[in-house]
Protein backbone atom coordinates (compact mmCIF):
# COMPACT_ATOMS: atom_id res chain seq x y z
CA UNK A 1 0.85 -4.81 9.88
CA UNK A 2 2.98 -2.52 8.24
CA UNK A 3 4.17 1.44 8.68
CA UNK A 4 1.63 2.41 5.66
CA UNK A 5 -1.41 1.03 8.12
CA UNK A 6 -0.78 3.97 10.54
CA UNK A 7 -2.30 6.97 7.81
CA UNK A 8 -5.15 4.35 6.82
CA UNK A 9 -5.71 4.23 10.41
CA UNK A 10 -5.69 8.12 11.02
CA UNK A 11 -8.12 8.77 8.56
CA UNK A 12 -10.52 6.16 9.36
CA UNK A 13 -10.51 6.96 13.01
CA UNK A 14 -10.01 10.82 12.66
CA UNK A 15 -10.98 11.73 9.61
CA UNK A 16 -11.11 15.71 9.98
CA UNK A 17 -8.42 15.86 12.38
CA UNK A 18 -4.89 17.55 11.92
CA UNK A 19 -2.48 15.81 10.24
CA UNK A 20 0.11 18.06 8.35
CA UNK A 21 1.05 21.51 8.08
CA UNK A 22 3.22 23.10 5.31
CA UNK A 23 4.47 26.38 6.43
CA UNK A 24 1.53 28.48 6.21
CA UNK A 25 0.45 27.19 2.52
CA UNK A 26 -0.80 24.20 3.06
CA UNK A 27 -2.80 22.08 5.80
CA UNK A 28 -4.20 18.50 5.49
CA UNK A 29 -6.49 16.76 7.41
CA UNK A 30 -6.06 13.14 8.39
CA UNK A 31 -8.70 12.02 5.19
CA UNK A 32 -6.90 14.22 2.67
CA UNK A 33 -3.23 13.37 3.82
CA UNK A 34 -4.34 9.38 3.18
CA UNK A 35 -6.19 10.30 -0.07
CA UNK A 36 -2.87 12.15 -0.81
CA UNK A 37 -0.82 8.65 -0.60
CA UNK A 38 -3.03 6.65 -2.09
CA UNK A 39 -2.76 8.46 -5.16
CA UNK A 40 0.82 8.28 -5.05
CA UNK A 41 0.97 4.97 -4.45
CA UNK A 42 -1.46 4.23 -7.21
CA UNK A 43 1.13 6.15 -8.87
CA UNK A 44 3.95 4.38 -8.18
CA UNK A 45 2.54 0.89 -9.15
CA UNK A 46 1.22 2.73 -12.83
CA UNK A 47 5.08 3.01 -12.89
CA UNK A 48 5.96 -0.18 -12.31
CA UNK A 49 7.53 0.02 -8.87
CA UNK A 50 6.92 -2.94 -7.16
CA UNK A 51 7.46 -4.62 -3.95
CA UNK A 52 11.34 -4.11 -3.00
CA UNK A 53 11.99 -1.49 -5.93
CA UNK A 54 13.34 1.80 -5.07
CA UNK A 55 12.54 5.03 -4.87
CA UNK A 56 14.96 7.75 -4.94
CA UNK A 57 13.59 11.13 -3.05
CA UNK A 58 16.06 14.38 -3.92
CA UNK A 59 13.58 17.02 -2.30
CA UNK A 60 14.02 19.57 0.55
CA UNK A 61 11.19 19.14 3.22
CA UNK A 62 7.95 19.27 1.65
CA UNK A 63 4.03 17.17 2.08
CA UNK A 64 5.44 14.94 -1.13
CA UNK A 65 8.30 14.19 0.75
CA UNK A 66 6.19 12.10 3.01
CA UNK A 67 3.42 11.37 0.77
CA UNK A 68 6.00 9.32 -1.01
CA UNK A 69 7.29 7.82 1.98
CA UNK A 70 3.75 6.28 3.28
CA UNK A 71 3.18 5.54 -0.35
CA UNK A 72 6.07 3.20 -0.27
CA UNK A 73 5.06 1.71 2.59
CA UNK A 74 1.70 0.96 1.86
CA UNK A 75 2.75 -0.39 -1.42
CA UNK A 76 6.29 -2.19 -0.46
CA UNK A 77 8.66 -0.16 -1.98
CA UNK A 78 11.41 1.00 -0.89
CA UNK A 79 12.42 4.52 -0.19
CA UNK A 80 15.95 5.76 -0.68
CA UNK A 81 15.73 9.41 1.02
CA UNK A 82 19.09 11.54 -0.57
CA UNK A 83 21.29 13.78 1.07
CA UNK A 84 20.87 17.24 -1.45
CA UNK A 85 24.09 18.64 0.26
CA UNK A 86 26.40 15.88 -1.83
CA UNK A 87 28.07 16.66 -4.50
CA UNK A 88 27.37 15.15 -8.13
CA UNK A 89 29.67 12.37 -8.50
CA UNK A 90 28.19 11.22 -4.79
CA UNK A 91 25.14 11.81 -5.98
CA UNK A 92 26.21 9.15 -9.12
CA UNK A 93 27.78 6.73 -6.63
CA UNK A 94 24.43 6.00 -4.52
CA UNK A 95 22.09 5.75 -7.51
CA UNK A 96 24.21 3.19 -8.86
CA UNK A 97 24.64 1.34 -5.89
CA UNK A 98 20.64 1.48 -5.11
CA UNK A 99 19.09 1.21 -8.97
CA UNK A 100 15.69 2.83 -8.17
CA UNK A 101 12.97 2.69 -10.56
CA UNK A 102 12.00 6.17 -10.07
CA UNK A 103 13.47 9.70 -8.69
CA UNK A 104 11.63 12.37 -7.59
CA UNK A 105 13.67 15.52 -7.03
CA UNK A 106 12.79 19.37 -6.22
CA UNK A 107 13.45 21.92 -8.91
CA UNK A 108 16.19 23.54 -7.26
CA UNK A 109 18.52 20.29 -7.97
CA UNK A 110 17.46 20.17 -11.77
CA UNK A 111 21.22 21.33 -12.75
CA UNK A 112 22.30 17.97 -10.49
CA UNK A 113 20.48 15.79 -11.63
CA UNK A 114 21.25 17.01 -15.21
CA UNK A 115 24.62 16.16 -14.57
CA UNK A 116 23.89 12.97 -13.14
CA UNK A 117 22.21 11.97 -16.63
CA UNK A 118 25.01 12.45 -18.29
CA UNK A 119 27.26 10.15 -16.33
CA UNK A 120 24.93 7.43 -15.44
CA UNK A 121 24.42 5.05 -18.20
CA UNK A 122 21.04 3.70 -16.64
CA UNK A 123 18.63 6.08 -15.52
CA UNK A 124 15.29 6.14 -13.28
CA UNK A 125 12.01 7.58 -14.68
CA UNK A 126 12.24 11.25 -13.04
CA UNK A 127 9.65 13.57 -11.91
CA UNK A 128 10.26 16.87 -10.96
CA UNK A 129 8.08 18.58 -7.53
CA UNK A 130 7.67 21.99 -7.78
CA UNK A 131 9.07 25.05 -10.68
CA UNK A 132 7.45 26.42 -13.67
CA UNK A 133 9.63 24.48 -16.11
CA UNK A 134 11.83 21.27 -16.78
CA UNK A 135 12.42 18.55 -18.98
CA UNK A 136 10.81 15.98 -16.54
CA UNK A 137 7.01 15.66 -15.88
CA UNK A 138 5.52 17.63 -12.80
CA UNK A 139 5.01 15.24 -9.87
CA UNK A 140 1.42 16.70 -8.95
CA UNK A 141 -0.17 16.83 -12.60
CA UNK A 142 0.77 13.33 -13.03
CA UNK A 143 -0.24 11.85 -9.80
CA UNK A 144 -3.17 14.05 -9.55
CA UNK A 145 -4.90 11.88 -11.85
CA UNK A 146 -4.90 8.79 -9.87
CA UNK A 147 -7.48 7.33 -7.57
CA UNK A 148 -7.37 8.26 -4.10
CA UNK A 149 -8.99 4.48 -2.78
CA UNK A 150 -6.73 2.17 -0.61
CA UNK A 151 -4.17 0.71 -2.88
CA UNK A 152 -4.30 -3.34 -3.31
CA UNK A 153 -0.36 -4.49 -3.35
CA UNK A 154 0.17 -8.10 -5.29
CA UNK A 155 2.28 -8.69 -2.12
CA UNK A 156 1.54 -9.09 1.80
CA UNK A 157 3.80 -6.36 3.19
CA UNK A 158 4.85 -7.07 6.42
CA UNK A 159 6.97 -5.50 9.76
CA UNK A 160 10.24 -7.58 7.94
CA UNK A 161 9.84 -6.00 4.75
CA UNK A 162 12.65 -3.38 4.43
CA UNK A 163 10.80 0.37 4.31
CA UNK A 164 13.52 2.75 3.46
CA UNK A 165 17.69 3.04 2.70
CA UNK A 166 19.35 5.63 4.67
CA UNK A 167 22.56 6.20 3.22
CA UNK A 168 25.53 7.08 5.64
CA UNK A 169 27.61 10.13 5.63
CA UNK A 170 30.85 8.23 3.98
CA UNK A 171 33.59 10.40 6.07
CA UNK A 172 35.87 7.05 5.89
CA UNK A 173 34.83 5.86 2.96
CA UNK A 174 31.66 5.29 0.42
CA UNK A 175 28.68 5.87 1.60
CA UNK A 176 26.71 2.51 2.88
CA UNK A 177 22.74 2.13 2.46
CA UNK A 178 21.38 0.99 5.87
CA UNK A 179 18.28 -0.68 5.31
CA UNK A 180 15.54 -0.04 7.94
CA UNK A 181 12.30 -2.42 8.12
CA UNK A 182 9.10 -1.28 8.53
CA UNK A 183 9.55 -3.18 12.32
CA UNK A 184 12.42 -1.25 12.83
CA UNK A 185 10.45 2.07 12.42
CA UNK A 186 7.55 0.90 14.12
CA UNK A 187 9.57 0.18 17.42
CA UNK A 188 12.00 2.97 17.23
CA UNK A 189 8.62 5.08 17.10
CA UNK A 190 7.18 3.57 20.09
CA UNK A 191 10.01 3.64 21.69
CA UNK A 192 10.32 7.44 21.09
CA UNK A 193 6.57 7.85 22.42
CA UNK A 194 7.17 6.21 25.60
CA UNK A 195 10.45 7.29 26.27
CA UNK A 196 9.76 11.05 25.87
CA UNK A 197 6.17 10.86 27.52
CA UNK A 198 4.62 12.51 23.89
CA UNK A 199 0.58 11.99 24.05
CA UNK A 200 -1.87 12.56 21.19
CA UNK A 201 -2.03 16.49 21.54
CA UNK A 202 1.80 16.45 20.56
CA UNK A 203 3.00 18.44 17.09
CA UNK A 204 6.18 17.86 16.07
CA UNK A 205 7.91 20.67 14.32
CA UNK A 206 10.22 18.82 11.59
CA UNK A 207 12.66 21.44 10.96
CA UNK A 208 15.80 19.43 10.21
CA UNK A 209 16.11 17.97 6.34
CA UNK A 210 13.72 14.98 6.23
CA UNK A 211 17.06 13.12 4.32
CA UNK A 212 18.23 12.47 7.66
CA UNK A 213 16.99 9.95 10.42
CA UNK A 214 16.87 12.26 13.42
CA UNK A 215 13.88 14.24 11.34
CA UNK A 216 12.06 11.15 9.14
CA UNK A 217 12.64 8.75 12.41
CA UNK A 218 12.53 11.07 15.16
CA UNK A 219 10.75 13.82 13.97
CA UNK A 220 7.77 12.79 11.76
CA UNK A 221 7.21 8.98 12.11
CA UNK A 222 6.46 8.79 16.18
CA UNK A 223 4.24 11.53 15.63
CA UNK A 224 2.68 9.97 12.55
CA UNK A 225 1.82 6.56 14.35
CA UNK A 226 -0.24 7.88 16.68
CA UNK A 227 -4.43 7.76 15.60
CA UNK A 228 -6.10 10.92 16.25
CA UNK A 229 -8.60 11.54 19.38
CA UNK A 230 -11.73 12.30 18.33
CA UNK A 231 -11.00 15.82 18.73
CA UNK A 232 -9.79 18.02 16.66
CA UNK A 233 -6.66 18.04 18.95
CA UNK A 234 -4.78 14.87 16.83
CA UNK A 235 -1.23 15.47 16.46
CA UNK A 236 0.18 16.70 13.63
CA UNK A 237 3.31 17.74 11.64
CA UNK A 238 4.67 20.57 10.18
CA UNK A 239 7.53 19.96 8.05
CA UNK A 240 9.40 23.33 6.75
């Protein structure tokens, strides 16, 4: 059992129901959202994240954003979601403290992270989502290529296996990386379910950065957990 089960499960139950809308640009059922991960996490094991590697995720709220985040759970790495409001030498302090493999950041932090280059003697492979030009590859031409079939890990991954690093605010000091288990997500999401009486014709509107625990944990996980009816009713979300 792990947190990267739940979109298998969605699109083998519900294949053609709802899963995620973008705005009003794009809209995925539960088939193409999984297809969607699968190819990223086929992408991340071509670059050589494996099981307890990070990956560092500079983007505002987008289908990537969460793409990358199932990817890593089906797969066993570890996501390490960034705060874009920080400022470059926090920005410096966090990547050296977490040494992921790979970053994938949104084009409107290019300048940031060109500054971060500069000061960081060891840097991730980068790939940039989104904007018609950059020094780093485009994240969709270069995961588009992949296969969209269920991705094999080397590795079990299990409920203990840590699923992302949420890195704290720092007001009284540096920053910490709190490292949250697939188990931890799992239950935090069910307890969310029951607690606030959500059933499977719920949509959660993810509003709030997806950087922060109130929208990745709150927002779009307890409504991701949840297979589909057989209607086209399945909940959904719509991060903006």
């Amino acid at each position: 059992m792990n947190v990267g089960e739940w979109i298998f499960k969605r699109a083998l139950t519900c294949p053609e129901g709802p899963f995620l809308k973008e705005e009003e640009a794009r809209f995925y059922t539960n088939r193409e959202f999984n297809e969607r991960v699968n190819r990223m996490a086929h992408a991340l094991t071509a670059w050589g994240v494996g099981k307890g590697e990070r990956v560092a995720v500079l983007m505002a709220n987008a289908s990537e954003f969460l793409e990358i985040f199932f990817a890593c759970a089906k797969t066993g790495a570890i996501m390490v979601p960034v705060n874009f409001r920080l400022a470059v030498p926090e920005f410096a302090y966090i990547f050296r403290d977490c040494a992921p493999r790979v970053l994938v950041y949104s084009a409107d932090f290019a300048v940031k992270v060109a500054e971060m280059k500069i000061s960081l003697p060891a840097w991730p492979r980068c790939f940039r989502h989104g904007g018609a030009a950059g020094y780093d590859p485009l994240l969709a031409d270069t995961v588009a290529s992949f296969p969209v079939t269920e991705p094999n890990p080397r590795e079990e991954v299990t409920l203990a296996d840590p699923l992302f690093i949420m890195y704290t605010s720092g007001t009284t000091g540096d920053p910490k990386g709190a490292v949250l288990t697939h188990g931890n997500v799992l239950f935090g999401s069910i307890n969310t379910v029951i607690g606030c009486g959500i059933n499977r014709s719920y949509k959660s509107l993810v509003v709030a950065p997806l950087f922060h625990i109130g929208a990745l944990g709150a927002s779009a996980c307890r409504s991701s957990m949840r297979a589909a009816p057989s209607s086209s009713r399945g909940s959904s979300t719509h991060p903006r």
